[in-house]
Protein backbone atom coordinates (compact mmCIF):
# COMPACT_ATOMS: atom_id res chain seq x y z
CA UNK A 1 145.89 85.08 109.13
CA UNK A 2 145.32 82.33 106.46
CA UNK A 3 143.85 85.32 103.89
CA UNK A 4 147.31 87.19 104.69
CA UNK A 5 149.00 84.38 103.74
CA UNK A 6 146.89 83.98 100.54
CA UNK A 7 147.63 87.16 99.93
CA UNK A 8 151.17 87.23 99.95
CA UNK A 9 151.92 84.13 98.20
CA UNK A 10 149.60 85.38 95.02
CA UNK A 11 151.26 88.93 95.36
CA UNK A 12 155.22 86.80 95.50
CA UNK A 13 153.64 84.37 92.73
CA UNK A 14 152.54 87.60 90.65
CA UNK A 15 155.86 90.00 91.31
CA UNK A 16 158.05 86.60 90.39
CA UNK A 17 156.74 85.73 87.11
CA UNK A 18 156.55 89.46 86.34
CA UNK A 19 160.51 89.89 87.17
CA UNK A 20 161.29 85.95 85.40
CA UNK A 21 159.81 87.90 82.02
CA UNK A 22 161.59 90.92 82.27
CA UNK A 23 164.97 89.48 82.81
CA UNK A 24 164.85 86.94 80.45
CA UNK A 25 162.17 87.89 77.29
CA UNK A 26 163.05 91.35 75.46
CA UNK A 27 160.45 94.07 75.35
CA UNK A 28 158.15 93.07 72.94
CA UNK A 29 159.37 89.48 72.05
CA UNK A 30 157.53 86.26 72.62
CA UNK A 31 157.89 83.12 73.29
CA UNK A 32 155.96 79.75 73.38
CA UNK A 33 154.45 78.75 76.72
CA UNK A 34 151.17 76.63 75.48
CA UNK A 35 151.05 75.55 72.44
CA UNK A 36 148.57 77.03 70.09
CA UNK A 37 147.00 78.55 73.32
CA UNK A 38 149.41 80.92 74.98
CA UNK A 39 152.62 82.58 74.53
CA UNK A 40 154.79 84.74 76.88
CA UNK A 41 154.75 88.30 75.80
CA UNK A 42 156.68 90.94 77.60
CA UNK A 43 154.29 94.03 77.22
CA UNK A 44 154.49 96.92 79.36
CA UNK A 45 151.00 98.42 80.35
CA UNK A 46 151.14 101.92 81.70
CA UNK A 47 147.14 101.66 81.84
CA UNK A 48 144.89 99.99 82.98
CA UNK A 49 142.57 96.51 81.33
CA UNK A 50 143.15 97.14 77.95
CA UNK A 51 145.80 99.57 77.99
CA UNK A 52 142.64 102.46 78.94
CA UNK A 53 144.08 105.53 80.68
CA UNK A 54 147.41 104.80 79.50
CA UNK A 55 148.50 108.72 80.28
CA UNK A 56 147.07 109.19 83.61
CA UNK A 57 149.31 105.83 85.76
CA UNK A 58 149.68 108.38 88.71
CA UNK A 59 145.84 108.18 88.39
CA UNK A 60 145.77 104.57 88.40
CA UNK A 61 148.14 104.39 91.31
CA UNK A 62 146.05 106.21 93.26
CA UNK A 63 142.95 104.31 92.73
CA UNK A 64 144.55 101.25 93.29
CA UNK A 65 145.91 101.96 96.65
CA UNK A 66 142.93 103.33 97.50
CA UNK A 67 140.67 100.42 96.04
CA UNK A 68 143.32 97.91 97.71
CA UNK A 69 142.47 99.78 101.20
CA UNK A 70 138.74 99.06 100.90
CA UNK A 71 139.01 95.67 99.86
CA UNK A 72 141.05 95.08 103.23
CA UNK A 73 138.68 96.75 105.44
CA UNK A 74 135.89 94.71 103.61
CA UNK A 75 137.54 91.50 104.30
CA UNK A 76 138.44 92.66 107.49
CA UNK A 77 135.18 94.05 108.86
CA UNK A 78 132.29 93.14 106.83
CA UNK A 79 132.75 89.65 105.14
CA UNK A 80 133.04 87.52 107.70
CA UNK A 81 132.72 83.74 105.72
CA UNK A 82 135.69 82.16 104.26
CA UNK A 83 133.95 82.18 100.82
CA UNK A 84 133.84 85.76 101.18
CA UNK A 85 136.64 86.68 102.46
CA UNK A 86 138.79 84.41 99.77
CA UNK A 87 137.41 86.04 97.04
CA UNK A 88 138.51 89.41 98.33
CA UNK A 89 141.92 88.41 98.91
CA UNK A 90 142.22 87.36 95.24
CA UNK A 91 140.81 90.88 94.50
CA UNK A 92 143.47 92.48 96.98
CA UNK A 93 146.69 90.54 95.86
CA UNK A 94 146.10 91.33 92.24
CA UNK A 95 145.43 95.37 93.13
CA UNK A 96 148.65 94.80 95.15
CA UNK A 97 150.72 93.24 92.53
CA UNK A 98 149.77 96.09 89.82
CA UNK A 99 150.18 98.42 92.67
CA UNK A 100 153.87 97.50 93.07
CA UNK A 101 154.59 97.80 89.33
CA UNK A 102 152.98 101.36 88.98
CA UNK A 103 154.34 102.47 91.67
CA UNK A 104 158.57 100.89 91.00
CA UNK A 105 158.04 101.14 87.26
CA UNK A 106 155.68 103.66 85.77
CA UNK A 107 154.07 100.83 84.09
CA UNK A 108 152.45 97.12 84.73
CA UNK A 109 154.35 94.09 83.46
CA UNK A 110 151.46 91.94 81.59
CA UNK A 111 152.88 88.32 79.43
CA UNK A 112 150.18 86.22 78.97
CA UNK A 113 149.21 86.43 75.50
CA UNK A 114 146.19 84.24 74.12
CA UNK A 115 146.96 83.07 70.70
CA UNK A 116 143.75 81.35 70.14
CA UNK A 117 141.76 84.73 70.41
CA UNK A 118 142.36 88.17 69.99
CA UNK A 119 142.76 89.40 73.35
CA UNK A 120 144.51 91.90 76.03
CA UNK A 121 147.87 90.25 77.20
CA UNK A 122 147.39 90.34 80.84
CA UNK A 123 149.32 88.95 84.25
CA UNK A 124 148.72 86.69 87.21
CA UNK A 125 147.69 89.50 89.52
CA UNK A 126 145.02 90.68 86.85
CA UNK A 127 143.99 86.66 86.83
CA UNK A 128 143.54 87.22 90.67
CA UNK A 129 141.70 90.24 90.07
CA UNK A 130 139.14 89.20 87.37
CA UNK A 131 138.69 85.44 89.19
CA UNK A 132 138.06 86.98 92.97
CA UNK A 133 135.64 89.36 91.58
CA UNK A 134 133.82 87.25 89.43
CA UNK A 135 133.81 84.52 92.53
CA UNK A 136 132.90 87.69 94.93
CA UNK A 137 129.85 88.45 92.66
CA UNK A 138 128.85 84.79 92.99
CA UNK A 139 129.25 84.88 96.40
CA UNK A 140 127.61 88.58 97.17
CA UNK A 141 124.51 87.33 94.88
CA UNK A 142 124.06 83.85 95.68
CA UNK A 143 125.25 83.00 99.21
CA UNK A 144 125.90 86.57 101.57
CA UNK A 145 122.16 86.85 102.49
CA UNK A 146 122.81 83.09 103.74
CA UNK A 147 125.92 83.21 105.44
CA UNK A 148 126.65 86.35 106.35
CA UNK A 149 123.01 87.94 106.26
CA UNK A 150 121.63 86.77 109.64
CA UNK A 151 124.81 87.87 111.59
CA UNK A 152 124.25 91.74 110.50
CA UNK A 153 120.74 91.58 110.94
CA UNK A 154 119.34 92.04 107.42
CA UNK A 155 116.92 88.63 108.08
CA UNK A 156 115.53 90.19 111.50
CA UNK A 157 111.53 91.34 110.64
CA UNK A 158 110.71 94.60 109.62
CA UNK A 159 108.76 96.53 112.80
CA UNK A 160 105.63 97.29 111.83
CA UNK A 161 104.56 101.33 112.42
C-alpha cells in the first residue's frame, strides 16, 4: 500500500508540474527557476532520453506500458525489501507519468533545463526514472543477495552429484 501511495503522489507531482508549464510558459520560452543552474523550458519530447526515436511515440508507448507492467509485477512478486521495492516505484511512477503524456498528447512535456551544462531538458517523472534505477542497481548489486537472497533460496548449498 505505502509503494501505491509513493507511486501516485510522484505520478500527481510529475502530471502537475507538467500541466503548471504548459499553461503558463509558451512552447519554447524559458524562464528562470535557479539561478545560473536551472531554467524552466517548455519542450515537447515526442521521443524518448534525448529526443531518440522521436518518429516512432506509438513505439515508445508501447514499451512503456509494457516496461511499467513488469516493474509492478517485480515489486509485487519478486522484491520483497522496502529498499527494493522503493526504488521500483520511482522507476514505475516516472514510466507512468511519460506514459500519460504519450498516450493524451503525442508527445512528453520535459522543463528542466540545466544552464550550467549542456544537457537534455528533462521532467520530474524522468528524475524518478533515472534516480530509482540508479538506486535499484545499488540495491540489486550491493544488498539483494543480503536481504532478499536467503528468502528465494539462492544462499541454500549446492547438492553435490
Amino acid at each position: 500500500m505505502l509503494y501505491a501511495v509513493i507511486v501516485i503522489f510522484c505520478v500527481a507531482l510529475d502530471q502537475l508540474v507538467k500541466y503548471l508549464v504548459r499553461a503558463n510558459i509558451p512552447l519554447g520560452e524559458s524562464i528562470p527557476f535557479l539561478p545560473h543552474i536551472m531554467d524552466l523550458t517548455y519542450i515537447r519530447n515526442t521521443g524518448a532520453a534525448f529526443s531518440m526515436l522521436s518518429r516512432h511515440t506509438w513505439l515508445l508507448t508501447l514499451v512503456s506500458l509494457a516496461a511499467s507492467a513488469a516493474v509492478a509485477v517485480l515489486m509485487v512478486k519478486v522484491f520483497r525489501h522496502p529498499w527494493g521495492r522503493l526504488p521500483l516505484a520511482l522507476v514505475l511512477a516516472g514510466a507512468v507519468g511519460n506514459l500519460i503524456d504519450r498516450a493524451a498528447f503525442g508527445f512528453v512535456t520535459d522543463m528542466f533545463e540545466t544552464t550550467f551544462i549542456d544537457f537534455a531538458v528533462f521532467n520530474v517523472a524522468d528524475i524518478c526514472v533515472v534516480v530509482g534505477g540508479i538506486a535499484f542497481c545499488l540495491y540489486y548489486l550491493f544488498l539483494y543477495e543480503k536481504l532478499e537472497g536467503k528468502e528465494s533460496g539462492h544462499d541454500a548449498p549446492a547438492a553435490d552429484g
